[in-house]
PDB file of N, CA and C in Angstrom:
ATOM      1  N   UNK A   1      12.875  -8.436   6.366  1.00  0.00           N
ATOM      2  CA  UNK A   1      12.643  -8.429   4.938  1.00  0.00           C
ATOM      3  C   UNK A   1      11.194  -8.805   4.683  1.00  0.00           C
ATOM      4  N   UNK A   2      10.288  -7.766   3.878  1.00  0.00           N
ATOM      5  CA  UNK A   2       9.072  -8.622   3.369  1.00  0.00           C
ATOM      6  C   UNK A   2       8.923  -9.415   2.703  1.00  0.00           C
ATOM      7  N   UNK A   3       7.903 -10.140   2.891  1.00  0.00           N
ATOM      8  CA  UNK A   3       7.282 -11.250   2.095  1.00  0.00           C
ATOM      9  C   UNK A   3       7.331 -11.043   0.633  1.00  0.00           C
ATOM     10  N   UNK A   4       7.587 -11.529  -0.468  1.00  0.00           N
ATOM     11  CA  UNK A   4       6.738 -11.195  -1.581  1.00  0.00           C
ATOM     12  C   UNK A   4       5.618 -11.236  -2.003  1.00  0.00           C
ATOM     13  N   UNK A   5       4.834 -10.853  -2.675  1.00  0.00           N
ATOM     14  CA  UNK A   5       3.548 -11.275  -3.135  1.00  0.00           C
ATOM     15  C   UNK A   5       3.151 -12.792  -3.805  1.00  0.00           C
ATOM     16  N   UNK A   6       2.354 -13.351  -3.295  1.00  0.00           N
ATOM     17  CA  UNK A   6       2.589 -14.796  -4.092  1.00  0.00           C
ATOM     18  C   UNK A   6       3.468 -15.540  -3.800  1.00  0.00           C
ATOM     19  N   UNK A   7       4.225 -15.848  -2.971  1.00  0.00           N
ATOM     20  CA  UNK A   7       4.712 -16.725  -2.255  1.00  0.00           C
ATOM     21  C   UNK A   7       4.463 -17.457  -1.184  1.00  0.00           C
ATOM     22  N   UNK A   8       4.260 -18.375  -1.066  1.00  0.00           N
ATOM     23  CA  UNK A   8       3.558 -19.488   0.522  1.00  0.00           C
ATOM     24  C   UNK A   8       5.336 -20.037   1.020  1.00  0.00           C
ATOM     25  N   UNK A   9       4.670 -20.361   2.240  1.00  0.00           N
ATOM     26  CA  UNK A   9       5.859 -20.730   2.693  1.00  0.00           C
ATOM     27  C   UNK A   9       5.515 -21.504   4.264  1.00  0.00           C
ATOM     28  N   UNK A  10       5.582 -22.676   4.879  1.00  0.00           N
ATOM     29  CA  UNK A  10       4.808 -22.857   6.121  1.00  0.00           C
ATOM     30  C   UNK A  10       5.303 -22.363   7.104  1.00  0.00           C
ATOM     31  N   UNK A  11       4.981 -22.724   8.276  1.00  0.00           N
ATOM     32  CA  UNK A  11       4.864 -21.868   9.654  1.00  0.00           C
ATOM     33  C   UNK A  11       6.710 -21.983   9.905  1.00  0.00           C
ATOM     34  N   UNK A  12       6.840 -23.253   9.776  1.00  0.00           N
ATOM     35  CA  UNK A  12       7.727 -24.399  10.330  1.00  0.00           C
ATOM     36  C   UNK A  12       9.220 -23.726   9.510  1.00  0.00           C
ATOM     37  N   UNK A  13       9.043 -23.584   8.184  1.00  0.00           N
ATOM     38  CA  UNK A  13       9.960 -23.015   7.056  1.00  0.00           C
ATOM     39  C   UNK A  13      10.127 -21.507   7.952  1.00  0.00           C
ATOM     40  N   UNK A  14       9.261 -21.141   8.297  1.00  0.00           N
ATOM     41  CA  UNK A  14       9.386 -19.360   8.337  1.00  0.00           C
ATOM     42  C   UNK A  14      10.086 -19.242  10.114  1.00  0.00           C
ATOM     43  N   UNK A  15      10.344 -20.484  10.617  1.00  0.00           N
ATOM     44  CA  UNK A  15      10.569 -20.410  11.968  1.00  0.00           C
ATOM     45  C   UNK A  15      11.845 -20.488  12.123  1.00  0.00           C
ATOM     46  N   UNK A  16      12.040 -21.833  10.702  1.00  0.00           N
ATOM     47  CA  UNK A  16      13.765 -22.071  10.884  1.00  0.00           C
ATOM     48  C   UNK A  16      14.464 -20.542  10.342  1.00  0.00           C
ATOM     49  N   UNK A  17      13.704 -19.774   8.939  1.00  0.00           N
ATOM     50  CA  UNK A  17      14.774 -18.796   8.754  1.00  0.00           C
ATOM     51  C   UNK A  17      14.599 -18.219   9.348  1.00  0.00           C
ATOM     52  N   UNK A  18      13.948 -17.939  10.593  1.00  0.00           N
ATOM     53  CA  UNK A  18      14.236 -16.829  11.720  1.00  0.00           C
ATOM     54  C   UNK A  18      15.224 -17.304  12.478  1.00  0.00           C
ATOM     55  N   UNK A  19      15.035 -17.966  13.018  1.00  0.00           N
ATOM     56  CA  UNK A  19      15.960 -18.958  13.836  1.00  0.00           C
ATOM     57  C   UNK A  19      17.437 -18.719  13.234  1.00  0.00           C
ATOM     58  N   UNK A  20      17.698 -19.401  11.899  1.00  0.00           N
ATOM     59  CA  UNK A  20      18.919 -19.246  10.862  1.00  0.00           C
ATOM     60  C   UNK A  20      19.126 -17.861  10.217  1.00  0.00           C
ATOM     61  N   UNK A  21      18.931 -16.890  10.860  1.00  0.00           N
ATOM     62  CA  UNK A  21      18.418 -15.508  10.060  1.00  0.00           C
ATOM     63  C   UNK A  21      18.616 -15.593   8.774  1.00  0.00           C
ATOM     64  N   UNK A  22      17.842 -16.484   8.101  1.00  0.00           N
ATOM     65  CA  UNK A  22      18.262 -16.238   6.243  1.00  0.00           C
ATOM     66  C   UNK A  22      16.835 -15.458   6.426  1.00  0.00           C
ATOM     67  N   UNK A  23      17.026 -15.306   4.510  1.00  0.00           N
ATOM     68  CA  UNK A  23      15.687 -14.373   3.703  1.00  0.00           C
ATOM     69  C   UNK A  23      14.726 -14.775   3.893  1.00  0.00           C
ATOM     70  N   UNK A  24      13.575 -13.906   4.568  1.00  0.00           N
ATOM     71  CA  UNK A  24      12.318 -14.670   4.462  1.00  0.00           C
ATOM     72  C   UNK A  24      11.658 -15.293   3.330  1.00  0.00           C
ATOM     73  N   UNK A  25      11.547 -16.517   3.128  1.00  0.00           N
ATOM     74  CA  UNK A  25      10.826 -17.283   2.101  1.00  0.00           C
ATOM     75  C   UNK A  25      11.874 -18.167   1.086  1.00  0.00           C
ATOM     76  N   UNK A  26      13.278 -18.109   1.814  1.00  0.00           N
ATOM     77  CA  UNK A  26      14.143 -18.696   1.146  1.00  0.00           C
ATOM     78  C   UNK A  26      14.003 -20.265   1.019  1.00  0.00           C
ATOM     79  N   UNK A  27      13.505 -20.660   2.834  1.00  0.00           N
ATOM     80  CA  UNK A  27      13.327 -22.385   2.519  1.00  0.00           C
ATOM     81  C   UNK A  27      12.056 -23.065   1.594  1.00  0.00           C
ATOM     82  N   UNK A  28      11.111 -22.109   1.046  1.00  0.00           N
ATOM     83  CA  UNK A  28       9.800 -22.524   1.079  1.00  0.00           C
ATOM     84  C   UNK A  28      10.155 -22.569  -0.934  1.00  0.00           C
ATOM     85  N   UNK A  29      11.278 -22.424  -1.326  1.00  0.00           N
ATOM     86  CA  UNK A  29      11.225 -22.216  -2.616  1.00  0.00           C
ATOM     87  C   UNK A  29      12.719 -22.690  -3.362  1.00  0.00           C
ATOM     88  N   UNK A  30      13.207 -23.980  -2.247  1.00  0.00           N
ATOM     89  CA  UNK A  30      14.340 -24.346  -2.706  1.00  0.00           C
ATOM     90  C   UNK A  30      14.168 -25.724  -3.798  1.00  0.00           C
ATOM     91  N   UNK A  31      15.060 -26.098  -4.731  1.00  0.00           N
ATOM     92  CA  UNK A  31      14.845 -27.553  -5.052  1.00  0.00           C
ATOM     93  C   UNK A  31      16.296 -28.336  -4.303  1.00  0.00           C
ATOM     94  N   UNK A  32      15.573 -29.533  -4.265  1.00  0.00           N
ATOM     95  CA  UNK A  32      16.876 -30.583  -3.611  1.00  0.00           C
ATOM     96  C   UNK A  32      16.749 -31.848  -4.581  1.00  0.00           C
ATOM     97  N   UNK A  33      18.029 -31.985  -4.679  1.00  0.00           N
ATOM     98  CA  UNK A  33      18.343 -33.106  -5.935  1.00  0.00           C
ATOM     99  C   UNK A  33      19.215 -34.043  -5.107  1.00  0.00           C
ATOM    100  N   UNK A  34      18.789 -35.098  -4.620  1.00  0.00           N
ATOM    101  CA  UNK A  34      19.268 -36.819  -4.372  1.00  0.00           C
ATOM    102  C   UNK A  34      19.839 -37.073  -5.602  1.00  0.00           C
ATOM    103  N   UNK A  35      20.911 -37.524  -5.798  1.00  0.00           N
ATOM    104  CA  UNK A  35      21.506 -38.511  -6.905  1.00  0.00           C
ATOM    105  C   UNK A  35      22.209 -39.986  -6.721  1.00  0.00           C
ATOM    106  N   UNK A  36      21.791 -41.118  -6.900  1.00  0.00           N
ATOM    107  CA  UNK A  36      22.415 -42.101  -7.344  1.00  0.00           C
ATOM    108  C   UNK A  36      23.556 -42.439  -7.863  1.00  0.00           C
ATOM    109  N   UNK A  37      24.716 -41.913  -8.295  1.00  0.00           N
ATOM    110  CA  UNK A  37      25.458 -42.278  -9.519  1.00  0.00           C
ATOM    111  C   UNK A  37      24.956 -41.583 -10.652  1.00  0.00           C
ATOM    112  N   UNK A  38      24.903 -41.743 -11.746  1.00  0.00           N
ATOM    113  CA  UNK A  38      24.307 -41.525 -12.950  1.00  0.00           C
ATOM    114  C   UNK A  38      23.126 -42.086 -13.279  1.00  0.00           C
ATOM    115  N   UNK A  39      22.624 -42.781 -12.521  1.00  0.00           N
ATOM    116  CA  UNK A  39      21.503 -43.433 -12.971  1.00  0.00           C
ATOM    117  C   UNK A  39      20.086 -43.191 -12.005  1.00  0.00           C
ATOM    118  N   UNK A  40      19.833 -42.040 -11.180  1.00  0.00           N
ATOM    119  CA  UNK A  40      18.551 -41.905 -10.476  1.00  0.00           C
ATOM    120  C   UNK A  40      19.207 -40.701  -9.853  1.00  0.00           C
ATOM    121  N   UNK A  41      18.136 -39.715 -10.047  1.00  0.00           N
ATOM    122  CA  UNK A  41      17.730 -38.077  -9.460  1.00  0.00           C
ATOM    123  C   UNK A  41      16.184 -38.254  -8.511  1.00  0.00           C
ATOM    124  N   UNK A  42      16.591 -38.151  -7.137  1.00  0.00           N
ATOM    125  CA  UNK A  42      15.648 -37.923  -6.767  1.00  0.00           C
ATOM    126  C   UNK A  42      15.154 -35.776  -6.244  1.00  0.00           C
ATOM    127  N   UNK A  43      13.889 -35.427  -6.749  1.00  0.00           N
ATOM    128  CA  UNK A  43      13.884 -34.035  -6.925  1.00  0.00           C
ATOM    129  C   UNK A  43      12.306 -33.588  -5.843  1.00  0.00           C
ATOM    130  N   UNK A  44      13.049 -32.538  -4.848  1.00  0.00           N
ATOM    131  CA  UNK A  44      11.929 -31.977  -4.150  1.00  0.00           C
ATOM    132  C   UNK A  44      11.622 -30.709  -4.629  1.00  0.00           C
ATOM    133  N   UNK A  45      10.580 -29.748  -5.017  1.00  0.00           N
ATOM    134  CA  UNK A  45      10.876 -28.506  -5.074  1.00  0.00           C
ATOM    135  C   UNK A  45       9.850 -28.079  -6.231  1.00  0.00           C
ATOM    136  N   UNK A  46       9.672 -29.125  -7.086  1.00  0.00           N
ATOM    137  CA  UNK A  46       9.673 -29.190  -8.798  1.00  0.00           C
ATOM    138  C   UNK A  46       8.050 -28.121  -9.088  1.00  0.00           C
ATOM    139  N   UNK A  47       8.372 -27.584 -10.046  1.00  0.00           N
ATOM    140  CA  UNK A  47       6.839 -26.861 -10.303  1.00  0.00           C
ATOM    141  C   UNK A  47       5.905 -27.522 -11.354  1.00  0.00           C
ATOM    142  N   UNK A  48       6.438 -28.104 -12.776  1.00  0.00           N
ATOM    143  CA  UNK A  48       6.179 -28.331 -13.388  1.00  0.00           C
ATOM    144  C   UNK A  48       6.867 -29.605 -14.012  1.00  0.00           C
ATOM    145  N   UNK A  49       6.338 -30.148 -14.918  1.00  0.00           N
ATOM    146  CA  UNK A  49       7.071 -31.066 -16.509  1.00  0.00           C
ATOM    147  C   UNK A  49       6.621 -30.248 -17.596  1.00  0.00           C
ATOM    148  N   UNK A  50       8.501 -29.371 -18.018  1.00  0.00           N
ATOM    149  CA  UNK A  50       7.929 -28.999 -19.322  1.00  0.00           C
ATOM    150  C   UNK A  50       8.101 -29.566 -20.552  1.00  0.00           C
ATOM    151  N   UNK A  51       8.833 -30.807 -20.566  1.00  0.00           N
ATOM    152  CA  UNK A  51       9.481 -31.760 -21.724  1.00  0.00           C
ATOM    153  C   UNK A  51       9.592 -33.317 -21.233  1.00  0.00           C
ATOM    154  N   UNK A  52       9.203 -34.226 -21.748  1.00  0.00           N
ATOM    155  CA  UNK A  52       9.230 -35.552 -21.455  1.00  0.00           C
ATOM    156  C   UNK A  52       9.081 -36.553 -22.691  1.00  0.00           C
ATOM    157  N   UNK A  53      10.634 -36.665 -22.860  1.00  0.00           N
ATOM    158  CA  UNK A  53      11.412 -37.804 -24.409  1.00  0.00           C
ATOM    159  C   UNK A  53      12.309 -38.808 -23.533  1.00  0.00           C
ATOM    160  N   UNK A  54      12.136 -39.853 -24.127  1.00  0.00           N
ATOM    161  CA  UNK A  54      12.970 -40.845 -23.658  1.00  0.00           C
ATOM    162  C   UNK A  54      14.689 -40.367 -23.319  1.00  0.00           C
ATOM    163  N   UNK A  55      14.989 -39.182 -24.359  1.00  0.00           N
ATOM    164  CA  UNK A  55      16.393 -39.098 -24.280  1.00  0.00           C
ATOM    165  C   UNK A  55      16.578 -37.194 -23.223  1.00  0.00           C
ATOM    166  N   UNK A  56      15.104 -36.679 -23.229  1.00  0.00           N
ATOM    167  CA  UNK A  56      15.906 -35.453 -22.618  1.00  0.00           C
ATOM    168  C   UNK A  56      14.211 -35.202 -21.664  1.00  0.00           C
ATOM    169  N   UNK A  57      14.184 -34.460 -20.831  1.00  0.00           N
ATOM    170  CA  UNK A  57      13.330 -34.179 -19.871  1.00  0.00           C
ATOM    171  C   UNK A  57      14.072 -33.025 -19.139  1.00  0.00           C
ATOM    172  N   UNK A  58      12.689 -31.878 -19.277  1.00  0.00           N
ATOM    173  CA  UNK A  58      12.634 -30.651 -18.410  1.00  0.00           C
ATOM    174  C   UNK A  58      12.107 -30.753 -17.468  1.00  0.00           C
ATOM    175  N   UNK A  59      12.362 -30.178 -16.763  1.00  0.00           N
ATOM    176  CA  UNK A  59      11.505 -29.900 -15.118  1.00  0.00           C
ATOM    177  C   UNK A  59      11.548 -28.369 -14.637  1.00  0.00           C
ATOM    178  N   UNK A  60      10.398 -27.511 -14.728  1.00  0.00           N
ATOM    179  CA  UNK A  60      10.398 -26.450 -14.200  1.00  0.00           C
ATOM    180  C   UNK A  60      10.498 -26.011 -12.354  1.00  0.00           C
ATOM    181  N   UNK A  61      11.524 -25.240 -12.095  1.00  0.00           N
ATOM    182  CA  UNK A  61      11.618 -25.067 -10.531  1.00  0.00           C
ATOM    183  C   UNK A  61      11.548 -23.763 -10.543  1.00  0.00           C
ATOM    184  N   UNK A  62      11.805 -23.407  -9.033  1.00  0.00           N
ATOM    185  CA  UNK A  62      11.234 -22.022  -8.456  1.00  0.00           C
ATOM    186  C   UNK A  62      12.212 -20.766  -9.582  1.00  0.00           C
ATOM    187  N   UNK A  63      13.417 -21.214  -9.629  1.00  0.00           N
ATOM    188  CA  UNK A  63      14.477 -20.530 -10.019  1.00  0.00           C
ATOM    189  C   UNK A  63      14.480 -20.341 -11.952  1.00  0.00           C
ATOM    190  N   UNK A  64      14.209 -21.496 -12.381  1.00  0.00           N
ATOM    191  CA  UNK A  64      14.300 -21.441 -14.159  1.00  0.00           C
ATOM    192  C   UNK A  64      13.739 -22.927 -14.333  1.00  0.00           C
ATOM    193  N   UNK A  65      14.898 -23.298 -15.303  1.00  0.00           N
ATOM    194  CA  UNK A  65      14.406 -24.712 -15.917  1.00  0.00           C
ATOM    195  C   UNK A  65      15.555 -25.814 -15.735  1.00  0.00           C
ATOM    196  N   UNK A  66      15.201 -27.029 -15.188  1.00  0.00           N
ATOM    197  CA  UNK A  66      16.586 -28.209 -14.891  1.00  0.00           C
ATOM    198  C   UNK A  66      16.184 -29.219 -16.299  1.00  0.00           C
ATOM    199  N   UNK A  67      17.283 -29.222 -17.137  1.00  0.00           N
ATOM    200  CA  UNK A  67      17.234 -29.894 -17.977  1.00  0.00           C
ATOM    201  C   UNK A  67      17.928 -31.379 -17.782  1.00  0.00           C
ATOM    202  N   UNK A  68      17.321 -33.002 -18.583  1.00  0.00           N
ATOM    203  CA  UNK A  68      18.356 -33.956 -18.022  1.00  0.00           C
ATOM    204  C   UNK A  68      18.592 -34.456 -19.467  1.00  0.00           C
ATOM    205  N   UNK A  69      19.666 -34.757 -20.207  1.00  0.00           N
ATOM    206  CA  UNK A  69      19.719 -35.730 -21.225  1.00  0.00           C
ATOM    207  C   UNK A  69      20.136 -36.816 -20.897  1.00  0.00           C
ATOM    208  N   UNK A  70      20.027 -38.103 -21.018  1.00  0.00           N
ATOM    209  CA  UNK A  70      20.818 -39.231 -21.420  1.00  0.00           C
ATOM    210  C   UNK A  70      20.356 -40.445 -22.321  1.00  0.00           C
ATOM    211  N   UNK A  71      19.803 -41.527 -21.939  1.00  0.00           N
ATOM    212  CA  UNK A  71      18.754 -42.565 -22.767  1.00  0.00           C
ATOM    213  C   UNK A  71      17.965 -43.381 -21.342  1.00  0.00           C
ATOM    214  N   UNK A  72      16.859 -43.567 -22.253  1.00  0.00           N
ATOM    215  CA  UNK A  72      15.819 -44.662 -21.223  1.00  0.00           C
ATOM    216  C   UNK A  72      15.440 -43.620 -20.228  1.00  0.00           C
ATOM    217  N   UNK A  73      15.350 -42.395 -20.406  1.00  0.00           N
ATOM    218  CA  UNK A  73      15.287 -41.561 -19.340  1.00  0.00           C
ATOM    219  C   UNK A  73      13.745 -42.044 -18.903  1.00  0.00           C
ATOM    220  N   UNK A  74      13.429 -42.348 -17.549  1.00  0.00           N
ATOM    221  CA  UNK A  74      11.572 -42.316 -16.914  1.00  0.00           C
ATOM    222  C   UNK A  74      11.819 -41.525 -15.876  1.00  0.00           C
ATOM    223  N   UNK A  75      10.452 -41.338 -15.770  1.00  0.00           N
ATOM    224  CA  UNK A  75       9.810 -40.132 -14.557  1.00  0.00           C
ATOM    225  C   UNK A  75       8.590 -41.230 -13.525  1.00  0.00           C
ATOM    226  N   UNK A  76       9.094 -41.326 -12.325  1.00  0.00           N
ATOM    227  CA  UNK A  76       8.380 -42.288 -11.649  1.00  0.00           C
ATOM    228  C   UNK A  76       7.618 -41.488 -10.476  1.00  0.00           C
ATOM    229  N   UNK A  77       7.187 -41.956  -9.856  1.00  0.00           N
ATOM    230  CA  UNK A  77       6.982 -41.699  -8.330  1.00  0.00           C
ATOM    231  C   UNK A  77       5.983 -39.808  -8.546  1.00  0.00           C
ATOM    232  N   UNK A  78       5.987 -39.663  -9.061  1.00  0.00           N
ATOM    233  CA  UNK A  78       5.117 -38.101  -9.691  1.00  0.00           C
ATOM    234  C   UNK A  78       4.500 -38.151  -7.965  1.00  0.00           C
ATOM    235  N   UNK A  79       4.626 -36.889  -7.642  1.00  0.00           N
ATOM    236  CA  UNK A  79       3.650 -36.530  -6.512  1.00  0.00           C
ATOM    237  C   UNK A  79       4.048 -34.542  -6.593  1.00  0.00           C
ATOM    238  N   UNK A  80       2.768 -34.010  -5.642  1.00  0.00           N
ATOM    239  CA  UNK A  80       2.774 -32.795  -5.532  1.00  0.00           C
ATOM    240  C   UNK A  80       4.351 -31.777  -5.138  1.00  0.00           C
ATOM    241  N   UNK A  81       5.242 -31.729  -6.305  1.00  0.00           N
ATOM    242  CA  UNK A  81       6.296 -31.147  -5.835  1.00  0.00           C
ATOM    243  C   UNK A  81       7.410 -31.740  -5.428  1.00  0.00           C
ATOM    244  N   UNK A  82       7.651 -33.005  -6.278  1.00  0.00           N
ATOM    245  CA  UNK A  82       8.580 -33.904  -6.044  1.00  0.00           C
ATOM    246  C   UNK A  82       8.740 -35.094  -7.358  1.00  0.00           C
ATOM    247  N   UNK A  83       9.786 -35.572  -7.539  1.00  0.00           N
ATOM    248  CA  UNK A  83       9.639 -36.186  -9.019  1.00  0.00           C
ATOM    249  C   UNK A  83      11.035 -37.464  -8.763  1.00  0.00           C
ATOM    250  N   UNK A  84      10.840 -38.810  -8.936  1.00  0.00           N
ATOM    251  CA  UNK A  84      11.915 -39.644  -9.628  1.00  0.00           C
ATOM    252  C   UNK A  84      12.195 -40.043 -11.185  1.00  0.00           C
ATOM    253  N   UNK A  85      13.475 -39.862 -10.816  1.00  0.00           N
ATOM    254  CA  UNK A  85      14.207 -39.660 -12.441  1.00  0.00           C
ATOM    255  C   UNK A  85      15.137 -40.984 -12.710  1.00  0.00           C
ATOM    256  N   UNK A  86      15.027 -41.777 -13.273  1.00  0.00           N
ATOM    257  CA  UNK A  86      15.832 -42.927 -13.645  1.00  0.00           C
ATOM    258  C   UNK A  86      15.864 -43.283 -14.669  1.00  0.00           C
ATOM    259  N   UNK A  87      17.297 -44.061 -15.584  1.00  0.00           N
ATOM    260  CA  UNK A  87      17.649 -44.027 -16.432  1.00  0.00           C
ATOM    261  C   UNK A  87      19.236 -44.072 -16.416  1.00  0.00           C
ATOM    262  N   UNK A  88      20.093 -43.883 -17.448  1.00  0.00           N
ATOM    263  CA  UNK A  88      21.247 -43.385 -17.853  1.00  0.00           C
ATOM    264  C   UNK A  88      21.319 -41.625 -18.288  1.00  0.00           C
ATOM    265  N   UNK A  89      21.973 -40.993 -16.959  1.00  0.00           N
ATOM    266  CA  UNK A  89      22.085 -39.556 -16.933  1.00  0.00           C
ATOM    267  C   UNK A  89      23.002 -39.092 -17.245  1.00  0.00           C
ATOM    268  N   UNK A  90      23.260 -38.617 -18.694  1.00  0.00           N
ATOM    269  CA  UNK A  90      24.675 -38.503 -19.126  1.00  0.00           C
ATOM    270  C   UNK A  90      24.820 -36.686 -18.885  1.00  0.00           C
ATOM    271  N   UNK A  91      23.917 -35.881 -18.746  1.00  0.00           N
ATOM    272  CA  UNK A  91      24.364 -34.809 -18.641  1.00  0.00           C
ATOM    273  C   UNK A  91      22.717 -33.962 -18.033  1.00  0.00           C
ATOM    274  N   UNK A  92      23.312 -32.452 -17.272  1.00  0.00           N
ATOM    275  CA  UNK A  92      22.226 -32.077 -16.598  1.00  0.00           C
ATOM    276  C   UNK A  92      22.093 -30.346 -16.943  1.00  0.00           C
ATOM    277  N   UNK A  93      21.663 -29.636 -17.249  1.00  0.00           N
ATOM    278  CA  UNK A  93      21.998 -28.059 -17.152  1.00  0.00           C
ATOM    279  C   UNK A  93      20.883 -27.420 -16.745  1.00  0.00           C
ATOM    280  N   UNK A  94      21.231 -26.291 -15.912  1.00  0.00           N
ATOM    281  CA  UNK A  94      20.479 -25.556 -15.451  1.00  0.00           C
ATOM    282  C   UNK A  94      20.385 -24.085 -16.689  1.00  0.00           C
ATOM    283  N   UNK A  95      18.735 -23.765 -16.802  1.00  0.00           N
ATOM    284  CA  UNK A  95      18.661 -22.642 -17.176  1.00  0.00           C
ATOM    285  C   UNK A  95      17.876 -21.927 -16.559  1.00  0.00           C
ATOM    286  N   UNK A  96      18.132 -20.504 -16.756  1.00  0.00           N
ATOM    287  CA  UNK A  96      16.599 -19.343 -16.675  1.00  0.00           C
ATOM    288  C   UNK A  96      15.702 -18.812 -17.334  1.00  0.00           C
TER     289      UNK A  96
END
């Protein structure tokens, strides 16, 4: 399968889906969500912050948009493509 245009992906990613025969460029564009209970999302993958309110926060990923509502919602730990989420997480939806 080719590459797409505009997609990166490392050596290491492109070795395992050979190895695992998945789609090329499938590992290089996944998100992974750690959860706590209701109260902490940890998120690898993330592209963007497109909303940030105490009660609701977007996060743009490869796929659409991960929405979180609950209260006291914070965004900690910020680094290149990765995000902590803590608070009271009363509800989560995915869009495109």
């Amino acid at each position: 399968m080719k590459r797409k245009r505009g997609t990166t992906s490392s050596p290491l990613s492109r070795r395992v889906e050979s190895l695992l025969d998945l789609p090329e460029g499938l590992l290089g564009h996944c998100t992974r969500m750690e959860w706590v209970d209701n109260r902490e999302v940890r998120m690898d993958g993330c592209c963007d912050i497109l909303e940030y309110e105490e009660d609701s926060i977007a996060v743009a990923v490869a796929g659409g948009t991960v929405r979180f509502w609950g209260g006291r919602l914070c965004l900690h730990c910020l680094s290149a493509g990765s995000l902590l989420l803590t608070g009271d997480i009363q509800r989560m939806e995915f869009l495109k």
